[in-house]
Protein backbone atom coordinates (compact mmCIF):
# COMPACT_ATOMS: atom_id res chain seq x y z
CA UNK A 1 -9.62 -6.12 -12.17
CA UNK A 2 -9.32 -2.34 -11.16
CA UNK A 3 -6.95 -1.29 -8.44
CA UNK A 4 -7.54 2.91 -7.65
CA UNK A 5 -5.24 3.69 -5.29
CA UNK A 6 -6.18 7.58 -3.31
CA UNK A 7 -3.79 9.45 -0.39
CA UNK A 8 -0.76 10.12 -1.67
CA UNK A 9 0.76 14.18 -1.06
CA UNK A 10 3.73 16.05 0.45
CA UNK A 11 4.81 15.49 4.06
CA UNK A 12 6.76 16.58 5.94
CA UNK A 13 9.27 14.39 7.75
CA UNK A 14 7.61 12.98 11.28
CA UNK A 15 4.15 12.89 9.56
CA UNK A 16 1.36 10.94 8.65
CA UNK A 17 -0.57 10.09 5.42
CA UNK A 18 -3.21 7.12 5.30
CA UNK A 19 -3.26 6.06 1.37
CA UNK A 20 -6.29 3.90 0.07
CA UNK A 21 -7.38 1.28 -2.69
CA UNK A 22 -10.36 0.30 -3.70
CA UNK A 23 -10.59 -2.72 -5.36
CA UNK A 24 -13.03 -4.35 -8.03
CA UNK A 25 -13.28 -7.06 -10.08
CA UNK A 26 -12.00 -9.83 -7.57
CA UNK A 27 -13.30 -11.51 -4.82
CA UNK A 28 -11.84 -9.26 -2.23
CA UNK A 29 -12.95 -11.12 0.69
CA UNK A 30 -10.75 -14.09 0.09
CA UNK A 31 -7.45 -12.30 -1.71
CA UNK A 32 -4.15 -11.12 -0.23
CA UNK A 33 -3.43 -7.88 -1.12
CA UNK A 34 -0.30 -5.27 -0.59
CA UNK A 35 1.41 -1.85 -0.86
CA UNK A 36 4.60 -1.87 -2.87
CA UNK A 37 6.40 0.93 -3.41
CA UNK A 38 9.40 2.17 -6.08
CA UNK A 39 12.05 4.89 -5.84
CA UNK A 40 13.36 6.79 -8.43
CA UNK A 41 16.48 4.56 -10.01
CA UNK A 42 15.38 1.68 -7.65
CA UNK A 43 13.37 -1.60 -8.16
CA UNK A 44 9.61 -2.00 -6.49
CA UNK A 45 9.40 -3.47 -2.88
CA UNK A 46 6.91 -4.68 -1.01
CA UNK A 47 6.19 -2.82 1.99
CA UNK A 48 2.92 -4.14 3.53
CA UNK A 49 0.72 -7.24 2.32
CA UNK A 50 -2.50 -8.57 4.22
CA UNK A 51 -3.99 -11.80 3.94
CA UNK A 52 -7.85 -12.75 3.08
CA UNK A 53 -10.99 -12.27 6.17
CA UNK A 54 -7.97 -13.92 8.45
CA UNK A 55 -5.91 -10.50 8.16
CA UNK A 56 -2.93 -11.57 9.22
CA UNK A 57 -0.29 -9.03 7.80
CA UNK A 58 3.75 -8.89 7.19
CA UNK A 59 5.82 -5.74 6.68
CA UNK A 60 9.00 -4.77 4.92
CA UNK A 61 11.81 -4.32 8.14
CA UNK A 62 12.17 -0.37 6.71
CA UNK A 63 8.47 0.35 7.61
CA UNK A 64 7.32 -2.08 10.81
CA UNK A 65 6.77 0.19 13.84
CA UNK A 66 5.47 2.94 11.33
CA UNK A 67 3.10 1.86 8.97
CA UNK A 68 -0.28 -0.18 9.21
CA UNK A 69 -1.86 -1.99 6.65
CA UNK A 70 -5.64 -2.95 6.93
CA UNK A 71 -8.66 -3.85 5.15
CA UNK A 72 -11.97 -3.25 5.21
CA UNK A 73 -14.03 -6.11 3.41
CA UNK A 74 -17.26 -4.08 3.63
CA UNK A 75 -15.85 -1.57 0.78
CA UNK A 76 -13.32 -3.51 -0.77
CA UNK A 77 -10.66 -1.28 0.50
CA UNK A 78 -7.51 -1.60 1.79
CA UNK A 79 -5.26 1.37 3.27
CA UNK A 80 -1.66 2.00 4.60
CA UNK A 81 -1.28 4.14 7.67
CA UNK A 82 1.65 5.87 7.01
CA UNK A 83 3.13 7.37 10.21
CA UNK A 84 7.04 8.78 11.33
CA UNK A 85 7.66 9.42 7.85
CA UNK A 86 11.16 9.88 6.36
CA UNK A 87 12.37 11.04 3.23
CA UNK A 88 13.56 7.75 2.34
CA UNK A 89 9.98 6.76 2.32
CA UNK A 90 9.71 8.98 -0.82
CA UNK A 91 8.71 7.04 -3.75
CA UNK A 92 5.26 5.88 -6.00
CA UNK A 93 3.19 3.67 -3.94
CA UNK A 94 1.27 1.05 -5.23
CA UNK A 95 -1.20 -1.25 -4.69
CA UNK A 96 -1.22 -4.96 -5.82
CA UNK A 97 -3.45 -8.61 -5.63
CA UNK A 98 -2.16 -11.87 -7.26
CA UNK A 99 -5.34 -13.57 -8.78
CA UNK A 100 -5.37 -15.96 -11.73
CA UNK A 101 -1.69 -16.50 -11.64
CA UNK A 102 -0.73 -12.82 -12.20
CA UNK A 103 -0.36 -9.54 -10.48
CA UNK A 104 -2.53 -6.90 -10.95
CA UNK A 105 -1.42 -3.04 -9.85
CA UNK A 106 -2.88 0.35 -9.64
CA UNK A 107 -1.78 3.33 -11.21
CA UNK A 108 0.15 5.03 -8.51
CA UNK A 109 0.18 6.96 -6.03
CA UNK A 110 3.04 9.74 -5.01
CA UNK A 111 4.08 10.02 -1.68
CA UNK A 112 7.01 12.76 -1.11
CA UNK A 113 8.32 12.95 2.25
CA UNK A 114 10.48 16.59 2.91
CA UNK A 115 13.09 16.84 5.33
């Protein structure tokens, strides 16, 4: 399984990024995937996760409103429409599935939000 996560930069506050992740080794069509994020001294949280073809989606409370999480099962891609950023939403994102009983991530990606 390979999770490459793409996107991340320096924004400033009340703007936009869109990050991406490409997925492989899993059968994309058919598994949930999600953004988590983690701030410096704090634990990982989810902020976005969308279900298989269905695509139903839920969002951490911090982000609904703002961000937009959506796949595309053509390119076995997801991506997070980032929008209204703040500088709380500063932190490593990350992508994740949960196949074969255990989580798989990507690397990271940084997403700095100035005020």
């Amino acid at each position: 399984v390979q999770l490459v996560e793409s996107g991340g930069g320096l924004v400033q506050a009340g703007g936009s990024l869109r990050l991406s992740c490409a997925a492989s080794g899993i059968t994309f069509r058919t598994s949930v995937m999600g953004w988590y994020r983690q701030a410096p001294g704090k634990e990982r949280e989810l902020v976005a996760r969308i279900y298989n073809s269905g695509g139903s989606t839920n969002y951490a409370d911090s982000v609904k409103g703002r961000f937009t999480i959506s796949r595309d099962n053509a390119k076995n891609t997801i991506y997070l429409q980032m929008n209204s950023l703040k500088p709380e939403d500063t932190a490593v994102y990350y992508c994740n599935t949960y196949v074969w009983a255990r989580d798989y991530w990507g690397q990271g990606t940084q997403v700095t939000v100035s005020s």
